[in-house]
Protein backbone atom coordinates (compact mmCIF):
# COMPACT_ATOMS: atom_id res chain seq x y z
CA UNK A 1 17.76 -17.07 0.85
CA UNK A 2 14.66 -17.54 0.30
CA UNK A 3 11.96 -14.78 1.83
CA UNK A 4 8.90 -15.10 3.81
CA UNK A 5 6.97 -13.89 1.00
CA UNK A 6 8.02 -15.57 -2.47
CA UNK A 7 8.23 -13.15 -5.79
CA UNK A 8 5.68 -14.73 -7.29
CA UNK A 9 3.05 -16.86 -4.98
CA UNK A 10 1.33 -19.65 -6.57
CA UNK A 11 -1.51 -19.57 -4.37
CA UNK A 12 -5.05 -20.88 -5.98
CA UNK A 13 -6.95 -21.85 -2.45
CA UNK A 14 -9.81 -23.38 -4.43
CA UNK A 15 -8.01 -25.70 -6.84
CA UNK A 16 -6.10 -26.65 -3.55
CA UNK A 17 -9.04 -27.46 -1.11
CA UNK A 18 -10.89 -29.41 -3.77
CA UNK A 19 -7.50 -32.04 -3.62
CA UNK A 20 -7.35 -31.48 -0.25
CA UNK A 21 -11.38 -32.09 0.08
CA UNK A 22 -10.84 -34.97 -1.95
CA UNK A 23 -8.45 -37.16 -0.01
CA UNK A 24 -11.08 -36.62 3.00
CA UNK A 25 -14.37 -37.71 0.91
CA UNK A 26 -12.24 -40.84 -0.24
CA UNK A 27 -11.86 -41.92 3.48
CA UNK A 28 -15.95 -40.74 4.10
CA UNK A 29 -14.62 -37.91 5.81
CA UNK A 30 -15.68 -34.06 5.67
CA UNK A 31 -13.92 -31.54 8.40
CA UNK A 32 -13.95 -28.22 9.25
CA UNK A 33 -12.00 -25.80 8.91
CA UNK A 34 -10.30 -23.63 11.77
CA UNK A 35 -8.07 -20.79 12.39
CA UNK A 36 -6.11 -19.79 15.09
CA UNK A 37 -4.67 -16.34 15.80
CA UNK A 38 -0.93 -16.47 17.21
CA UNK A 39 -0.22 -14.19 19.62
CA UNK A 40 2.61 -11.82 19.35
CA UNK A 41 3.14 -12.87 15.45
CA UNK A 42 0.54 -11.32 13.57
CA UNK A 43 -0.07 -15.17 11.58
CA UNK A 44 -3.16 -17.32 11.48
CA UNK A 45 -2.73 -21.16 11.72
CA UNK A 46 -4.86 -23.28 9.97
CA UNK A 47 -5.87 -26.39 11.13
CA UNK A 48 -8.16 -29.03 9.86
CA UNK A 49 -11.24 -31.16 12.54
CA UNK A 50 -12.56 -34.04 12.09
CA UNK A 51 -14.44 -36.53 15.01
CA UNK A 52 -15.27 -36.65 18.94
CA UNK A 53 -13.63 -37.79 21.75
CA UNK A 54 -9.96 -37.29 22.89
CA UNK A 55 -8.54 -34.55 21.60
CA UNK A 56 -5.42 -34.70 19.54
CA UNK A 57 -3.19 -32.68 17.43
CA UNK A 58 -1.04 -33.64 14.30
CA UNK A 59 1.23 -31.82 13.25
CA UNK A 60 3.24 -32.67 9.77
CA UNK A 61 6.66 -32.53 8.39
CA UNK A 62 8.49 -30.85 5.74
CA UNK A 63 7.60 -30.08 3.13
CA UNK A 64 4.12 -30.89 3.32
CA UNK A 65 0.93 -30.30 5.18
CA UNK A 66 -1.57 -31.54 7.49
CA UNK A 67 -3.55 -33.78 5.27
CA UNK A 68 -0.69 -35.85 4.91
CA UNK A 69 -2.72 -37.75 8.19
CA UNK A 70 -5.87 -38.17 6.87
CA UNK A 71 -5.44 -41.82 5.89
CA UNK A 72 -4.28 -42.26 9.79
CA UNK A 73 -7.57 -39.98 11.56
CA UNK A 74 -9.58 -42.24 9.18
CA UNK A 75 -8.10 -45.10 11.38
CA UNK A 76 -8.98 -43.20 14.84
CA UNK A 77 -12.37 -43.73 16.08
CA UNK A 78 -13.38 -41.62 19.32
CA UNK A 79 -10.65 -39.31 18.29
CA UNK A 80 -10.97 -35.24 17.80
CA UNK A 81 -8.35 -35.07 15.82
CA UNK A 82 -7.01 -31.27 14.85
CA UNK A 83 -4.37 -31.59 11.95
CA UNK A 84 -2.47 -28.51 11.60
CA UNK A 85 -0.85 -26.55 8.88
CA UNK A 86 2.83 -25.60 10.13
CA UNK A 87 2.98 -22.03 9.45
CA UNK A 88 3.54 -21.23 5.81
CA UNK A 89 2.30 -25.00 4.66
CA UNK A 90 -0.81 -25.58 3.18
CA UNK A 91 -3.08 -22.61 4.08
CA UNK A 92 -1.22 -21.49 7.34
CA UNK A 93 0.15 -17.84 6.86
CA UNK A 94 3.78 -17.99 6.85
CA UNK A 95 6.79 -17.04 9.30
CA UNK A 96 9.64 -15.31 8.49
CA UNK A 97 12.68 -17.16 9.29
CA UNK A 98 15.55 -14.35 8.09
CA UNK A 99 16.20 -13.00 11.44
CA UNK A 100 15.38 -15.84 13.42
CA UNK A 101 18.03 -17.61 16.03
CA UNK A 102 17.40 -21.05 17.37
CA UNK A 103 15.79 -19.46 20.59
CA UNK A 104 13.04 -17.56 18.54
CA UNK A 105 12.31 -20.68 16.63
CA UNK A 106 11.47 -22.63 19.78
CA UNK A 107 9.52 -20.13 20.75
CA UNK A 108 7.52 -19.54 17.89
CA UNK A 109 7.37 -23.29 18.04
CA UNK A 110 5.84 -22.66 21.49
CA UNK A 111 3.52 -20.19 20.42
CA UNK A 112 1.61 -21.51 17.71
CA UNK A 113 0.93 -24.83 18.93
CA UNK A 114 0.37 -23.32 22.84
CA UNK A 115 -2.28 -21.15 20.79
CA UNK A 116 -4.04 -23.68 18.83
CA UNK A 117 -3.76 -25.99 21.91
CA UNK A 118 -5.79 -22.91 24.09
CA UNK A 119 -7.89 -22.13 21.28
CA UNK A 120 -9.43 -25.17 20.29
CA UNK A 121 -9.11 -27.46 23.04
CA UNK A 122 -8.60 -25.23 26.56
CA UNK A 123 -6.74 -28.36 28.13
CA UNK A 124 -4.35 -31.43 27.84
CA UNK A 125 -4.00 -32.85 24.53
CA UNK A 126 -2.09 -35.09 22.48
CA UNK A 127 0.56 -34.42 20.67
CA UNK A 128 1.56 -36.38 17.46
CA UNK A 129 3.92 -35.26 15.01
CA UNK A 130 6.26 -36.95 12.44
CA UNK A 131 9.89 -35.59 11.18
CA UNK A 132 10.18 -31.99 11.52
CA UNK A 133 6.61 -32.11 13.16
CA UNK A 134 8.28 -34.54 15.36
CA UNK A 135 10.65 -32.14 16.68
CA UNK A 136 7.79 -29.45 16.86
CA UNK A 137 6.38 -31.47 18.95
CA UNK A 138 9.30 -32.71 21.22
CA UNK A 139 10.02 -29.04 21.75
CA UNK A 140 6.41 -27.99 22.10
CA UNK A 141 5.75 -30.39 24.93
CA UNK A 142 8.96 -29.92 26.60
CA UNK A 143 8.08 -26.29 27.16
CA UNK A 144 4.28 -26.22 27.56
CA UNK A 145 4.54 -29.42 29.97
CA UNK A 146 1.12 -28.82 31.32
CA UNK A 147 -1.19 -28.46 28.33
CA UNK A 148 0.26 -32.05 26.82
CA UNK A 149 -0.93 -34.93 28.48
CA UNK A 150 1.36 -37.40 25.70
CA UNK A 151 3.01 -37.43 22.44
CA UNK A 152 3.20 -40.01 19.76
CA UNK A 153 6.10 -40.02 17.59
CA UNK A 154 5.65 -41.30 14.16
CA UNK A 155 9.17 -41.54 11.75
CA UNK A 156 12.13 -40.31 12.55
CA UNK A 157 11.94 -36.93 13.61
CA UNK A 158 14.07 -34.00 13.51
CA UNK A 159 16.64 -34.22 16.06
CA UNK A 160 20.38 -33.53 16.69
CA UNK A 161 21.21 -36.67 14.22
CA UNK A 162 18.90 -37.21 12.18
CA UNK A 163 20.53 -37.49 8.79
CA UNK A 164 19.09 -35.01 5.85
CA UNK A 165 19.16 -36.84 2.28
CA UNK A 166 21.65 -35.10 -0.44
CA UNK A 167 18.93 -33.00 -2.17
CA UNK A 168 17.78 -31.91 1.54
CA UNK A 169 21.08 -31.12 2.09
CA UNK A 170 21.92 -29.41 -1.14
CA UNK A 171 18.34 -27.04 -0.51
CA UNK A 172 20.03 -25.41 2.23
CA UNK A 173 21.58 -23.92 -0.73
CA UNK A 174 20.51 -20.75 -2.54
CA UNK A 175 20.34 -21.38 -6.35
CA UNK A 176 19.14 -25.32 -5.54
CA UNK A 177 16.92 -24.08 -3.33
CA UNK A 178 15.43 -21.51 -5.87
CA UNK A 179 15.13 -24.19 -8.65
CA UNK A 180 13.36 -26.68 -5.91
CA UNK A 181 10.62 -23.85 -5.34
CA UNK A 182 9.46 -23.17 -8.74
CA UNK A 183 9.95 -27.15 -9.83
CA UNK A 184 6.19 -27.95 -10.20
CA UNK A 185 5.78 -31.91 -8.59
CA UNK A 186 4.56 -34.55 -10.77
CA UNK A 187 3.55 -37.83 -10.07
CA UNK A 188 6.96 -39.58 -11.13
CA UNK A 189 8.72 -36.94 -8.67
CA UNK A 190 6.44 -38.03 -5.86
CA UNK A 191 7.02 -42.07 -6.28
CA UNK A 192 10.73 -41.03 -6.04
CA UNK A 193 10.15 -39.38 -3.30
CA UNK A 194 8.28 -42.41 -1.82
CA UNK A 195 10.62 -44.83 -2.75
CA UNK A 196 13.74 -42.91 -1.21
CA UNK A 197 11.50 -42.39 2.24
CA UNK A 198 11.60 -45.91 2.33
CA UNK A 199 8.02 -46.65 0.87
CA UNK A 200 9.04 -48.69 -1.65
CA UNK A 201 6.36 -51.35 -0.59
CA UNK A 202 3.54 -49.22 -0.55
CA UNK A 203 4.14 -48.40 -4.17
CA UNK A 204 4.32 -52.15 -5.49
CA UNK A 205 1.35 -52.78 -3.44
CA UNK A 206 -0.43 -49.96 -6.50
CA UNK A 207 -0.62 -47.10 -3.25
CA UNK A 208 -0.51 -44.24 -2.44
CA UNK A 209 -4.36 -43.72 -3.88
CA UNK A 210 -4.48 -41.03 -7.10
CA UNK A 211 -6.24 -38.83 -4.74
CA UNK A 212 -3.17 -38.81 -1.95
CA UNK A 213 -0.82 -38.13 -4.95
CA UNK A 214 -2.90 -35.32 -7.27
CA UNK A 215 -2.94 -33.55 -3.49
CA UNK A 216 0.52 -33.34 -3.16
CA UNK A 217 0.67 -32.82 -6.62
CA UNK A 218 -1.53 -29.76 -5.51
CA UNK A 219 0.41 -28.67 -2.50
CA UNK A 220 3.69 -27.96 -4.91
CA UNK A 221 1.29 -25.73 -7.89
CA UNK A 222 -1.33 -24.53 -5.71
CA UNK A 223 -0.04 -23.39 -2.51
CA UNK A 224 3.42 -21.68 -1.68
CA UNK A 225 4.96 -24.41 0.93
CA UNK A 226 7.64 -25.33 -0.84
CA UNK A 227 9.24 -21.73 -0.91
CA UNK A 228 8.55 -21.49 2.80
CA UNK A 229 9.77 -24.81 4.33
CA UNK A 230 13.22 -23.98 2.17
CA UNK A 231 13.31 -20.69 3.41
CA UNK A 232 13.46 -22.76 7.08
CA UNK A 233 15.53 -25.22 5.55
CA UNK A 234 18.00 -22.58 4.76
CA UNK A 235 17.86 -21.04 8.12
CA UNK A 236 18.44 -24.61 10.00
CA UNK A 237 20.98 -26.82 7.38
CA UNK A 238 24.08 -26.26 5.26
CA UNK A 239 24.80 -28.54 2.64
CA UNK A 240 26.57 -31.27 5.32
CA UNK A 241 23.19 -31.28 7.40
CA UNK A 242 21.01 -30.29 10.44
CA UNK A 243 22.64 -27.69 11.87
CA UNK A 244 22.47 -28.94 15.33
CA UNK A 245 21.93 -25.54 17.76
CA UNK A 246 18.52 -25.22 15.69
CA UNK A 247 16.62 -28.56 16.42
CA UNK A 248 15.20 -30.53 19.27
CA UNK A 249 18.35 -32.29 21.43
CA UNK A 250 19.41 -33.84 24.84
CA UNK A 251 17.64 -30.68 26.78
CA UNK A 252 13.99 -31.23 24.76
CA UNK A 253 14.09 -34.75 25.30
CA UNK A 254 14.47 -35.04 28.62
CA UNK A 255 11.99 -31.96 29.01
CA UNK A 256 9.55 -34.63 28.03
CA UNK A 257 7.77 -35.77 31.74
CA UNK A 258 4.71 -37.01 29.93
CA UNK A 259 4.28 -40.12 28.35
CA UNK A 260 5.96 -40.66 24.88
CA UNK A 261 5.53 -43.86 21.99
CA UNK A 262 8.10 -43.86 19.05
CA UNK A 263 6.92 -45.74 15.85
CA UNK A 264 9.79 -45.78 13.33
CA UNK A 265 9.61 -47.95 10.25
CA UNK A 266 13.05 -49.76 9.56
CA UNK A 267 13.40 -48.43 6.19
CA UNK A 268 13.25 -45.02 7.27
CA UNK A 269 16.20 -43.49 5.64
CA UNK A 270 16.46 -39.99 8.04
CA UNK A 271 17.95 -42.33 11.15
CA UNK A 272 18.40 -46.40 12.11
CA UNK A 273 15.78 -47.58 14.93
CA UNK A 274 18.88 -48.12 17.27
CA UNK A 275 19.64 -44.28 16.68
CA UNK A 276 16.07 -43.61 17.61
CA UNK A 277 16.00 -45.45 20.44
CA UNK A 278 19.06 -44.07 21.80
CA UNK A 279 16.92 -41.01 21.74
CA UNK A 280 14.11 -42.24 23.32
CA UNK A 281 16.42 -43.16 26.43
CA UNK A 282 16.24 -39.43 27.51
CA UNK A 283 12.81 -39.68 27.93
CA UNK A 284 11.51 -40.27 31.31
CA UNK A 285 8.46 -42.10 30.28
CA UNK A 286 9.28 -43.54 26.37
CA UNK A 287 8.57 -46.68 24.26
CA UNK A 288 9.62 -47.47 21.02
CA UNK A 289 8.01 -49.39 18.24
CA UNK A 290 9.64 -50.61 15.27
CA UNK A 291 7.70 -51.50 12.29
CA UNK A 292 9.16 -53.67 9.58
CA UNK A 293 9.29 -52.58 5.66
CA UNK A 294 8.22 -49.25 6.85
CA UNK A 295 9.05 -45.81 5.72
CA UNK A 296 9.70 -42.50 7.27
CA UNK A 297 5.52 -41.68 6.70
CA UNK A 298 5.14 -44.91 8.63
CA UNK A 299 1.34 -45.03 8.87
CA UNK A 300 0.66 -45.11 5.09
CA UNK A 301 1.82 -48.11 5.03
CA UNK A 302 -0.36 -49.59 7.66
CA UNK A 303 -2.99 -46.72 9.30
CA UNK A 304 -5.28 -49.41 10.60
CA UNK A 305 -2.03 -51.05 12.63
CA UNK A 306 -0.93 -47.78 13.72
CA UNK A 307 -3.97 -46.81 15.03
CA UNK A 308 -4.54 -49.96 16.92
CA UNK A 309 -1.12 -49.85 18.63
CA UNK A 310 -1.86 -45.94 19.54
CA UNK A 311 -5.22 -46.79 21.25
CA UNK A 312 -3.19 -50.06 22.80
CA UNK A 313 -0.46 -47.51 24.45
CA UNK A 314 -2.66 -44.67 24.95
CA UNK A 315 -4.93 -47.53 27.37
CA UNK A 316 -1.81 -48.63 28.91
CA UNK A 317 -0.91 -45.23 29.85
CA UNK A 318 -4.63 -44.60 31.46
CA UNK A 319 -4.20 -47.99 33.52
CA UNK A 320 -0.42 -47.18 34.60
């Protein structure tokens, strides 16, 4: 398996932010840059700011990173939106899974987003988080009901039944998983990827934008996330799937008192919309939004609509 701390790191932080600064300047964007100190873990979480107004955190899937929002905070007015790097993505400074059971991971779950909530904001916040963000955030909010005010679900997230795709899957394994970290991405590897997440539309519409693809491009040379979300990977799979003790389930969900929206695209292939709102139905205060031709990344292939049916539910909620 694979350790915290890969044999040889590929970290170049300055070839990374300038993709990462990129994507930002291309939606007339600059943020800044904070860290967090986790208690009782001896990591620092990185997290990117950008506006005023209500404060909200993002918090990405795997494998990937925080900027994977920025087309959907460009979409936000009179948001302060803090997207964070899970531990080990991006910039974050990494976990070690090895010795982990399903309890510590819930409560390092609990731990760095309770510290970045009490570090940068110092009260109730929005959570939004999509696939194994979205299960951070389920099981974040669940435990730390009083600093979350609501949480907006975007994709299928990970959850007892969510269904991992066959290279997923076959990543829980060591020697795939050791050829996955040192592949280097390319751009034909990431319109795969895109098509098989269900985005097949954004790419014959000519998207994602060449600075959204020489970033990810950048996450896979320039940063060590892919060794780290396989070393979780490992620790929570086996080649048939989630295993289900180590992700957010019946408990989690209905742990969630505060308000919660679901926006799955139909072409998401990680669950079906009926699976998702079967979900939902443990929820005490849930709605669900399906959007059609969409993907598991579901904004990208609308931000502007997402963000107009978050500030629609988020008003609803204020009036209720």
């Amino acid at each position: 398996m694979p350790s915290a701390t890969p044999r040889v790191s590929r970290r170049d932080d300055a070839r990374y932010r300038e993709a990462e600064a990129a994507v930002w300047a291309s939606h007339g964007m600059a943020p800044v840059e904070r860290w967090v100190e986790v208690p009782g873990y001896g990591i620092r979480v990185r997290a990117l700011e950008h506006g005023d107004g209500r404060p909200v955190i993002l918090v990405h899937g795997n494998p990937t990173a925080g900027n994977v929002f920025v087309p959907l905070v460009a979409a936000l007015p009179g948001v302060r939106a803090i997207v964070v790097d899970r531990p080990g993505c991006g910039l974050s400074e990494p976990l070690d899974y090895s010795g982990m059971t399903p309890e510590d991971l819930r409560a390092a779950i609990t731990g760095y987003l309770g510290a970045v909530i009490d570090a940068l904001v110092g009260g109730p916040v929005d959570l939004l988080g999509n696939s194994a963000g979205g299960g951070t955030v389920v099981v974040a909010a669940a435990q730390l009901p009083e600093k979350v005010r609501s949480v907006v679900i975007e994709g299928v997230p990970a959850i007892r039944g969510m269904q991992l795709p066959r290279l997923l899957r076959l990543s829980s394994l060591t020697p795939v998983a050791r050829i996955v970290a040192g592949h280097k991405v390319n751009e034909a590897d990431l319109r795969r990827s895109f098509r098989a997440m269900g985005h097949g539309g954004l790419l014959d519409a000519g998207g994602p934008p060449a600075e959204e693809l020489e970033w990810r491009i950048a996450l896979s040379r320039y940063t060590d996330t892919y060794w780290h979300e396989l070393s979780l990977i490992q620790r929570t799979a086996t080649w048939r799937g989630l295993r289900p003790e180590w992700v957010a389930g019946k408990a989690d969900l209905e742990g969630l008192r505060m308000p919660s929206l679901w926006i799955v695209g139909d072409r998401d292939p990680f669950a079906s919309p009926a699976r998702v709102r079967a979900w939902a139905r443990h929820a005490t205060r849930a709605s669900v939004h399906v959007m059609e031709g969409s993907g598991h990344q579901p904004w990208l292939d609308d931000p502007d609509r997402h963000a107009r049916i978050i500030h629609r539910w988020w008003a609803e909620q204020a009036v209720a």
